[in-house]
C-alpha atoms as a PDB file:
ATOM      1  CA  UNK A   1       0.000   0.000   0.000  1.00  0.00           C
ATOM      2  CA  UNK A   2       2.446   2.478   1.165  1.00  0.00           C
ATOM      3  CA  UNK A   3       4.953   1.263  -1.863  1.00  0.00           C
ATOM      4  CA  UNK A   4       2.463   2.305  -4.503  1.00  0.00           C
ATOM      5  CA  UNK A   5       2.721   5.943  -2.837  1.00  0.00           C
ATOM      6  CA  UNK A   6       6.813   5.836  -3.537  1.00  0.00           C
ATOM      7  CA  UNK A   7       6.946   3.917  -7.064  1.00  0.00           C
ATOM      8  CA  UNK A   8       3.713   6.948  -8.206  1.00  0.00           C
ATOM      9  CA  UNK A   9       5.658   9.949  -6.873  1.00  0.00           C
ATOM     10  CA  UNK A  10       9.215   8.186  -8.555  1.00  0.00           C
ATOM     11  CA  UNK A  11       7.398   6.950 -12.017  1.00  0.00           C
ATOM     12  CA  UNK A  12       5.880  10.166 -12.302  1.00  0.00           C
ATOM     13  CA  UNK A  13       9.459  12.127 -12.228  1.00  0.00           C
ATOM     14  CA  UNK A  14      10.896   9.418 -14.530  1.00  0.00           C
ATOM     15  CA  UNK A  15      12.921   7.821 -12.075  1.00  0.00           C
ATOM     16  CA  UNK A  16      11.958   4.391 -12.276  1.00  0.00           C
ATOM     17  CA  UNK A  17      11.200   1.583 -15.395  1.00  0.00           C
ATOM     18  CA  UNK A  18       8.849  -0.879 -15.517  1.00  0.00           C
ATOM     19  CA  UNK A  19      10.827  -3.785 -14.429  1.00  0.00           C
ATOM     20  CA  UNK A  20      12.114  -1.487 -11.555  1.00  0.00           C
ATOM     21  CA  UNK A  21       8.813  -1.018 -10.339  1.00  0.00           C
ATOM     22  CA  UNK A  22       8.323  -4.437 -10.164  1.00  0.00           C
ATOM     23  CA  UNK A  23      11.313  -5.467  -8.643  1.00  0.00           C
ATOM     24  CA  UNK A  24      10.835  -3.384  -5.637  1.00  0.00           C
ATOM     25  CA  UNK A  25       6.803  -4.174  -5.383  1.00  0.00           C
ATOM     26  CA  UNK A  26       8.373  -7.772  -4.891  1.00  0.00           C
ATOM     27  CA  UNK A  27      11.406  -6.819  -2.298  1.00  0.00           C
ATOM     28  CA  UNK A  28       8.452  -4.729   0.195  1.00  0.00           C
ATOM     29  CA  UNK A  29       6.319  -7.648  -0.532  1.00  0.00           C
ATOM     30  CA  UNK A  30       8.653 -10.590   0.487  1.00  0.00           C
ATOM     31  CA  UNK A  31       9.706  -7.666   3.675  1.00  0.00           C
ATOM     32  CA  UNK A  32       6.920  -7.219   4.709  1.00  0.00           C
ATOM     33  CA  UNK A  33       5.872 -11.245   4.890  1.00  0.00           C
ATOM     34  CA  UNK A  34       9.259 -11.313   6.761  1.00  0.00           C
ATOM     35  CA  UNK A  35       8.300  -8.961   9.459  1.00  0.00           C
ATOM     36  CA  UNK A  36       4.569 -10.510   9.999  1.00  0.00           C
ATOM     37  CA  UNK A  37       6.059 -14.219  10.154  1.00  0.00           C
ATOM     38  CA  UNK A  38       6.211 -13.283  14.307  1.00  0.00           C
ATOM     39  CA  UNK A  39       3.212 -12.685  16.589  1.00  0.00           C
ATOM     40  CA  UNK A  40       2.193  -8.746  15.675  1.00  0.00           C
ATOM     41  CA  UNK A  41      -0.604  -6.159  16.893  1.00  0.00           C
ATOM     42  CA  UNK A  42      -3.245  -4.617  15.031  1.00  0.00           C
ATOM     43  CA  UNK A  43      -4.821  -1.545  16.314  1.00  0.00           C
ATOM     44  CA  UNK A  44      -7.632   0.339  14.055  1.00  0.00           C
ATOM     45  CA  UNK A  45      -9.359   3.459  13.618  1.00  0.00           C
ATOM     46  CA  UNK A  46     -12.186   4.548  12.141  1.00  0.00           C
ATOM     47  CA  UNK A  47     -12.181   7.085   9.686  1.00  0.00           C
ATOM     48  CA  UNK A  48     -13.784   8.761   6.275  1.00  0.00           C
ATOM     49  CA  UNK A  49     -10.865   8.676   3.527  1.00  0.00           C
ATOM     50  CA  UNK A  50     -10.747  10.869   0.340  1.00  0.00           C
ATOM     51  CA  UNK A  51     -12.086   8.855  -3.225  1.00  0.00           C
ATOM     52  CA  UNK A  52     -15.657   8.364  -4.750  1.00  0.00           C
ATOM     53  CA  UNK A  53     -17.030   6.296  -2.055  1.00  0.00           C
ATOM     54  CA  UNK A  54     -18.005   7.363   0.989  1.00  0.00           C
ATOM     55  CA  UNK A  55     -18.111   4.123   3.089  1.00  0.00           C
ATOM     56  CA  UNK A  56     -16.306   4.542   6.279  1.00  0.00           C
ATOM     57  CA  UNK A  57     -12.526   2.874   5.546  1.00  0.00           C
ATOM     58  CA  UNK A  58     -10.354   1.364   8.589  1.00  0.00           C
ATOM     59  CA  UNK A  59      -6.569   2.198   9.127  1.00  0.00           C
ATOM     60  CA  UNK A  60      -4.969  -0.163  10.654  1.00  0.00           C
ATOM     61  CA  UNK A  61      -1.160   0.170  12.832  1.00  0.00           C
ATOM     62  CA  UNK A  62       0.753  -2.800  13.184  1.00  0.00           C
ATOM     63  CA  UNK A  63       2.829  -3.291  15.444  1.00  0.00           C
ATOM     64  CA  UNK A  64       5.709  -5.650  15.349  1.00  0.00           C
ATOM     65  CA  UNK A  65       7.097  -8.462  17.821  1.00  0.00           C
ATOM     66  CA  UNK A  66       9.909  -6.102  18.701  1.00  0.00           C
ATOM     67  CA  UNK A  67       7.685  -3.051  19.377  1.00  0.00           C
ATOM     68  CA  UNK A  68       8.529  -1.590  16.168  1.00  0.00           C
ATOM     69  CA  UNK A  69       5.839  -0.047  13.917  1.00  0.00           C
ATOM     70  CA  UNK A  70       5.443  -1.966  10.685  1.00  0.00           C
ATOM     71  CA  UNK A  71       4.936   1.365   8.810  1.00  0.00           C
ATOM     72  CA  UNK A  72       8.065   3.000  10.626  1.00  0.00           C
ATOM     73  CA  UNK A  73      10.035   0.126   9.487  1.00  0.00           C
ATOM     74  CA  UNK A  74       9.513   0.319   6.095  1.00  0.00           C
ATOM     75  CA  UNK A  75       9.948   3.825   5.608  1.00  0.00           C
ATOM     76  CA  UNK A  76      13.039   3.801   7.288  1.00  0.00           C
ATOM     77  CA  UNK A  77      14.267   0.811   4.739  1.00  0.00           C
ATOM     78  CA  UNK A  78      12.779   2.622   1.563  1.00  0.00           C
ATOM     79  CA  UNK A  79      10.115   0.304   1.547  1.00  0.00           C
ATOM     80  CA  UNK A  80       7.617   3.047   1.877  1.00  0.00           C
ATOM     81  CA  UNK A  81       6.532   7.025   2.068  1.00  0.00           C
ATOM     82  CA  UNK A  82       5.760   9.099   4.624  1.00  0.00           C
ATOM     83  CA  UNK A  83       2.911  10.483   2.591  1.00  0.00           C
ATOM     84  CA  UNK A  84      -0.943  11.121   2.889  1.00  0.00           C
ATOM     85  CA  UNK A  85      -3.411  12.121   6.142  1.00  0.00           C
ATOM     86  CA  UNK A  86      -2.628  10.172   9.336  1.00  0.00           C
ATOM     87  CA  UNK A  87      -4.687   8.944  12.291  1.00  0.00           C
ATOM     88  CA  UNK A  88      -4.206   9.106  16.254  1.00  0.00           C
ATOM     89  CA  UNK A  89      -1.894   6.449  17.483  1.00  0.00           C
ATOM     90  CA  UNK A  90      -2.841   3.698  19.682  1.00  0.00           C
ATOM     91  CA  UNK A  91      -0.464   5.359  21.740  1.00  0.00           C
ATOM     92  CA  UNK A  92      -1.710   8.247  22.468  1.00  0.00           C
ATOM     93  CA  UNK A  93       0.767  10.396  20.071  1.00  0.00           C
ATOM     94  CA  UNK A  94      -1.099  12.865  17.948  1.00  0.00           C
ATOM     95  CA  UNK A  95      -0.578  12.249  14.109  1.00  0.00           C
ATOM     96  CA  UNK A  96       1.381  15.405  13.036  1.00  0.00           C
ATOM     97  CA  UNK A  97       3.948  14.386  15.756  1.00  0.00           C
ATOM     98  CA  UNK A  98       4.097  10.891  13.901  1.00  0.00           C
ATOM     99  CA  UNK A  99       4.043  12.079  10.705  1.00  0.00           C
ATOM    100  CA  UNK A 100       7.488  14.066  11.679  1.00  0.00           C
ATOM    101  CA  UNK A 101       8.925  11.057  12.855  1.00  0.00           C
ATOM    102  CA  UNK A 102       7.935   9.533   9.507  1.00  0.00           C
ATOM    103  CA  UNK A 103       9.012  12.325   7.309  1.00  0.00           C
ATOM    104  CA  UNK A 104      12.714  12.250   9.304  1.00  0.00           C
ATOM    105  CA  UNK A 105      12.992   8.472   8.980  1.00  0.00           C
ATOM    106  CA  UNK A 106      11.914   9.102   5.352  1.00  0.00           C
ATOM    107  CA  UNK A 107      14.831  11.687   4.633  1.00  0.00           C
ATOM    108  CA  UNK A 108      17.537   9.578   6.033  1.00  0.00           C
ATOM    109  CA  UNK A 109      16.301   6.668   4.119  1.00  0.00           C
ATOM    110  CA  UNK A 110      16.916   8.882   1.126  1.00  0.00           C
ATOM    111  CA  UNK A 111      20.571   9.928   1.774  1.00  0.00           C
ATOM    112  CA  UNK A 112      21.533   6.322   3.025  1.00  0.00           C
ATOM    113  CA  UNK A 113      19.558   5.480  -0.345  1.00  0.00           C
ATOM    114  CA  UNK A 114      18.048   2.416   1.583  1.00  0.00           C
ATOM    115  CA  UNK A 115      15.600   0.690  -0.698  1.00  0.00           C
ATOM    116  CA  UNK A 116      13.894   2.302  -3.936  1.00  0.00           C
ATOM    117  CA  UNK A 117      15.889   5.573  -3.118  1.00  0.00           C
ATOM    118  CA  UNK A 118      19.111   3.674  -4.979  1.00  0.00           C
ATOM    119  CA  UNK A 119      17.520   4.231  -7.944  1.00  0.00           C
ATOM    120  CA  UNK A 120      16.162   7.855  -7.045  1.00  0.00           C
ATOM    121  CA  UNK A 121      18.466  10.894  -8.600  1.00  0.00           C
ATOM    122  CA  UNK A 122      19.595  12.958  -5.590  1.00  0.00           C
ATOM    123  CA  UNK A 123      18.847  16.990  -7.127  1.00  0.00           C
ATOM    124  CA  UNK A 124      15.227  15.338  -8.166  1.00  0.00           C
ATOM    125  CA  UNK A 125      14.568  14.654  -4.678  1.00  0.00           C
ATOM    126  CA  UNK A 126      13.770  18.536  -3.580  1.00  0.00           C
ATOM    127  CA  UNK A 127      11.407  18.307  -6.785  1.00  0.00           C
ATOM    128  CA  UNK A 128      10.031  15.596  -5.083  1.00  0.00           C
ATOM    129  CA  UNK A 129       9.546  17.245  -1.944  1.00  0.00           C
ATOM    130  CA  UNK A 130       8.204  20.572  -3.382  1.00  0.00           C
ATOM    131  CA  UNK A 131       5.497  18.315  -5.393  1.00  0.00           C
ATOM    132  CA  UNK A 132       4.357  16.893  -2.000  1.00  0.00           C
ATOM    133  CA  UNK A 133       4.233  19.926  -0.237  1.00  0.00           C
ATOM    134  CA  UNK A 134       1.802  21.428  -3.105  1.00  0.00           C
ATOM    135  CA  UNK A 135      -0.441  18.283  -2.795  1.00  0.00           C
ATOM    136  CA  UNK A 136      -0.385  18.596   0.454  1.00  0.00           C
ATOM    137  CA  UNK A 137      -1.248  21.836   0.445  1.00  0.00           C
ATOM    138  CA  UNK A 138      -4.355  21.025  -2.231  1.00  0.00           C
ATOM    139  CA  UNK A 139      -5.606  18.809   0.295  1.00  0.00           C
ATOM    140  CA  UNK A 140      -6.133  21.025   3.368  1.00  0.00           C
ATOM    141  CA  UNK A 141      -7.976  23.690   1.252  1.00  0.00           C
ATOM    142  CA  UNK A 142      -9.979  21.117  -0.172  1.00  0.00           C
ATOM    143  CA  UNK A 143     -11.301  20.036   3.651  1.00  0.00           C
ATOM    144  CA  UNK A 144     -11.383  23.697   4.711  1.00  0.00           C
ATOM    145  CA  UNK A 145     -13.683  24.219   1.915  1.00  0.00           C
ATOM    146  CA  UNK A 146     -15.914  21.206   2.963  1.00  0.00           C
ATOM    147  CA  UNK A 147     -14.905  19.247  -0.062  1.00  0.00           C
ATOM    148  CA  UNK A 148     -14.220  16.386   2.172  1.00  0.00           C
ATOM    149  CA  UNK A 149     -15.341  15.279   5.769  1.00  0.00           C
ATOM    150  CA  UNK A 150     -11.791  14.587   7.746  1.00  0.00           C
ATOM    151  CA  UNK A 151     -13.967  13.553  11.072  1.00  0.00           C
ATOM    152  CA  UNK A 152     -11.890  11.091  12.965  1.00  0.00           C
ATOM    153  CA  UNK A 153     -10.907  11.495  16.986  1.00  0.00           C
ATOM    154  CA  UNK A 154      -8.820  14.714  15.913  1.00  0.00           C
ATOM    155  CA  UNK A 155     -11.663  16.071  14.019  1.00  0.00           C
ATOM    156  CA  UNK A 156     -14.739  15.367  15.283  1.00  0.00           C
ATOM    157  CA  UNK A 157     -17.926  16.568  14.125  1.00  0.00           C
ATOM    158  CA  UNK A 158     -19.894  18.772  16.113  1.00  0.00           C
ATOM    159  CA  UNK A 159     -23.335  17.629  16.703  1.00  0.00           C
ATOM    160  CA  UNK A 160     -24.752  21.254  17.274  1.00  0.00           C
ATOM    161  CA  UNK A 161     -23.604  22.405  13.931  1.00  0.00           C
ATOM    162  CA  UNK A 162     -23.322  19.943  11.817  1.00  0.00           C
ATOM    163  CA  UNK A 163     -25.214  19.778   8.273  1.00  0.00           C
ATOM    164  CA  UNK A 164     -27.183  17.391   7.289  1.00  0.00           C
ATOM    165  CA  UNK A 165     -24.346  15.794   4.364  1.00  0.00           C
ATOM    166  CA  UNK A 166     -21.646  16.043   6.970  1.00  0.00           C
ATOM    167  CA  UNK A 167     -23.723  14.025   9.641  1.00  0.00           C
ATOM    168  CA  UNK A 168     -24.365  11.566   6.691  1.00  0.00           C
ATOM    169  CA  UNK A 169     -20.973  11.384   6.498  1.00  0.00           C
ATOM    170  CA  UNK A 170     -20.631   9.448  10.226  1.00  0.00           C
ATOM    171  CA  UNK A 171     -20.600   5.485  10.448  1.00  0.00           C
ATOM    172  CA  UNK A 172     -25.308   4.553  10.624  1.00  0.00           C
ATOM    173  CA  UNK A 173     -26.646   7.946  10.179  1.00  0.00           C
ATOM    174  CA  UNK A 174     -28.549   8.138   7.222  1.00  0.00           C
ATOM    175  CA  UNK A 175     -30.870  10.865   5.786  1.00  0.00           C
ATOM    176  CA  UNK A 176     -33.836  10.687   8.004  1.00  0.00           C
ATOM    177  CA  UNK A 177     -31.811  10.125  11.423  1.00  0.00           C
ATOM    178  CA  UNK A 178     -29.408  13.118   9.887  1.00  0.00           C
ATOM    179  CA  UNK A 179     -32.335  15.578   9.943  1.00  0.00           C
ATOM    180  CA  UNK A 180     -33.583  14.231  13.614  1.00  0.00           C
ATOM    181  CA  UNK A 181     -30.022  14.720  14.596  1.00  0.00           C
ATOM    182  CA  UNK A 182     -30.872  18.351  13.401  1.00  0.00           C
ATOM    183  CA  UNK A 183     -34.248  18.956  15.074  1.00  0.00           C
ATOM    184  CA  UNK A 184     -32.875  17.806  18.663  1.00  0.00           C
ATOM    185  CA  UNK A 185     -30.329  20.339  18.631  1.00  0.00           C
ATOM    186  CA  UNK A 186     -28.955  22.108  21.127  1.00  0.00           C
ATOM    187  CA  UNK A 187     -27.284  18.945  22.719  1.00  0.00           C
ATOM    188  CA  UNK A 188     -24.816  20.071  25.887  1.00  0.00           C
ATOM    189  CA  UNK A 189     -22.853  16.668  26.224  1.00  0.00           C
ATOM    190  CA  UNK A 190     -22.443  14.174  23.673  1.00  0.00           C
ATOM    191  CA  UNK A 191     -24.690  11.227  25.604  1.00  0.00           C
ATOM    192  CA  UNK A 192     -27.832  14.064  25.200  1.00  0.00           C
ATOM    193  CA  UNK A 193     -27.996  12.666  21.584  1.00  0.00           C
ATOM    194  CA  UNK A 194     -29.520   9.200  22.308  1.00  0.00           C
ATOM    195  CA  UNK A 195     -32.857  11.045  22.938  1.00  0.00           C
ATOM    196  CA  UNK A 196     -33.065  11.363  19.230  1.00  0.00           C
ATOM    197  CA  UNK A 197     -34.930   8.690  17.995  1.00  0.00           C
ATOM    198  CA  UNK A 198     -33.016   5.575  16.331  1.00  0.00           C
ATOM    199  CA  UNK A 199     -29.886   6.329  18.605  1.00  0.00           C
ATOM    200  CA  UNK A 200     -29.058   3.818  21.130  1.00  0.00           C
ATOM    201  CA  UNK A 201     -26.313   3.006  23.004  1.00  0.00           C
ATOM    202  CA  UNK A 202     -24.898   1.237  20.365  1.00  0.00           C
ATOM    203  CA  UNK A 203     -25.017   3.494  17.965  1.00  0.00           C
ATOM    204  CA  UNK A 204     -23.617   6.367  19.890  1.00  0.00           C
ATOM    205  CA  UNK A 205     -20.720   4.066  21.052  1.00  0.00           C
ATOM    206  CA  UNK A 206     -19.986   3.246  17.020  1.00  0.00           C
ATOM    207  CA  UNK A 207     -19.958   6.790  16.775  1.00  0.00           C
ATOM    208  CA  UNK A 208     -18.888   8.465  19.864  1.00  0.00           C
ATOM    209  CA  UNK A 209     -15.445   8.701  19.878  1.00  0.00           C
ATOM    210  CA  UNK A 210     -15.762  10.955  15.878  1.00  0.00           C
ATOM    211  CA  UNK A 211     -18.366  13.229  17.700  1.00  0.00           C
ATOM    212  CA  UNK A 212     -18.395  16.586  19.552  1.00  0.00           C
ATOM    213  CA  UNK A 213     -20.727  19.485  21.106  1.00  0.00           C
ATOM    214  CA  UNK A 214     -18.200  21.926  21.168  1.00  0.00           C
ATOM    215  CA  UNK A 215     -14.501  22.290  20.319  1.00  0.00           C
ATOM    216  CA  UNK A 216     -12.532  20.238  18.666  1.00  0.00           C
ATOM    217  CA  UNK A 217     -11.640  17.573  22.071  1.00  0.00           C
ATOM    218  CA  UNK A 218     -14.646  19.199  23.670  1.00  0.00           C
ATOM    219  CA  UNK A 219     -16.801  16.078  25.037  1.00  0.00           C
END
């Protein structure tokens, strides 16, 4: 997953052929079999991700036998990117935190040139780098304009303000419980939804943790 990111960015500068491309799909393949041959951790999250359909998607951290991240490890072999939006870690660590760590293990990678980065031209790489940025860039206007619906535990939604489409957007609310969502308003504390007909306790606790009433980390 995180190799298509590296071989799209390289391709698209010209850096790598065909046969290169598949040569290094097959090394983080065969890797990454490696590193899951020993007992390993999955921890998920929840979250709405950018694309045509708007089905709730699942990332997912692994966590190695040694501790190590799986996607840490691979980045800092040149197995993968530190590219794209990130989630909460099961750690507690906030995700522009680990996306530092990422980037960092990501530029050494690239002057070691550990992995695909042997076959990347060193005065392409700030190129590379500046491309990013601008995508990156692209992105947050996009969500600032609404164009997408980041909610996740960082972002949550707030129930009090929410439209109709971005309440949509959460994991079981459809149209109709979106608009009764909408008529119950003001809630003070995120439990005051489940008088809202169709909420239970199940439903609020598939759903709770990518919710607000006020703030951002507001309860």
């Amino acid at each position: 997953m995180l190799l298509c990111l590296v071989v799209w960015n390289l391709v698209g500068l010209g850096w790598l052929r065909g046969a290169e491309l598949v040569e290094f799909g097959a090394v983080a393949k065969n890797r990454v079999q490696e590193l899951l041959k020993e007992p390993f951790t999955v921890h998920t999250s929840f979250a709405n991700a950018l694309g045509r359909s708007k089905k709730p998607r699942v990332y997912g951290f692994v966590t190695l036998a040694d501790g190590s991240d799986l996607a840490a490890t691979l980045v800092e072999e040149g197995l993968a990117r530190a590219f794209g939006k990130n989630r909460l870690r099961p750690d507690g660590m906030h995700s522009e935190e680990w996306m530092r760590q990422l980037e960092d293990l990501e530029v050494s990678a690239a002057l070691q040139r550990q992995g695909i980065w042997e076959k990347s031209e060193p005065e392409k790489i700030r190129e590379l780098r500046a491309k990013e940025r601008e995508d990156a860039a692209g992105l947050d206007a996009a969500f600032e304009k609404g164009v997408f619906a980041p909610f996740d535990e960082e972002n949550p939604v707030n129930l009090n303000t929410a439209t109709k489409e971005e309440l949509e957007e959460l994991k079981g609310i459809g149209p109709e419980l979106a608009e009764r969502i909408i008529a119950g308003q003001p809630y003070e504390r995120v439990e005051d939804v489940m008088r809202v007909k169709g909420i239970a306790e199940g439903k609020l606790k598939a759903m709770r943790d990518f919710v607000t009433v006020g703030g951002a980390g507001t309860p």
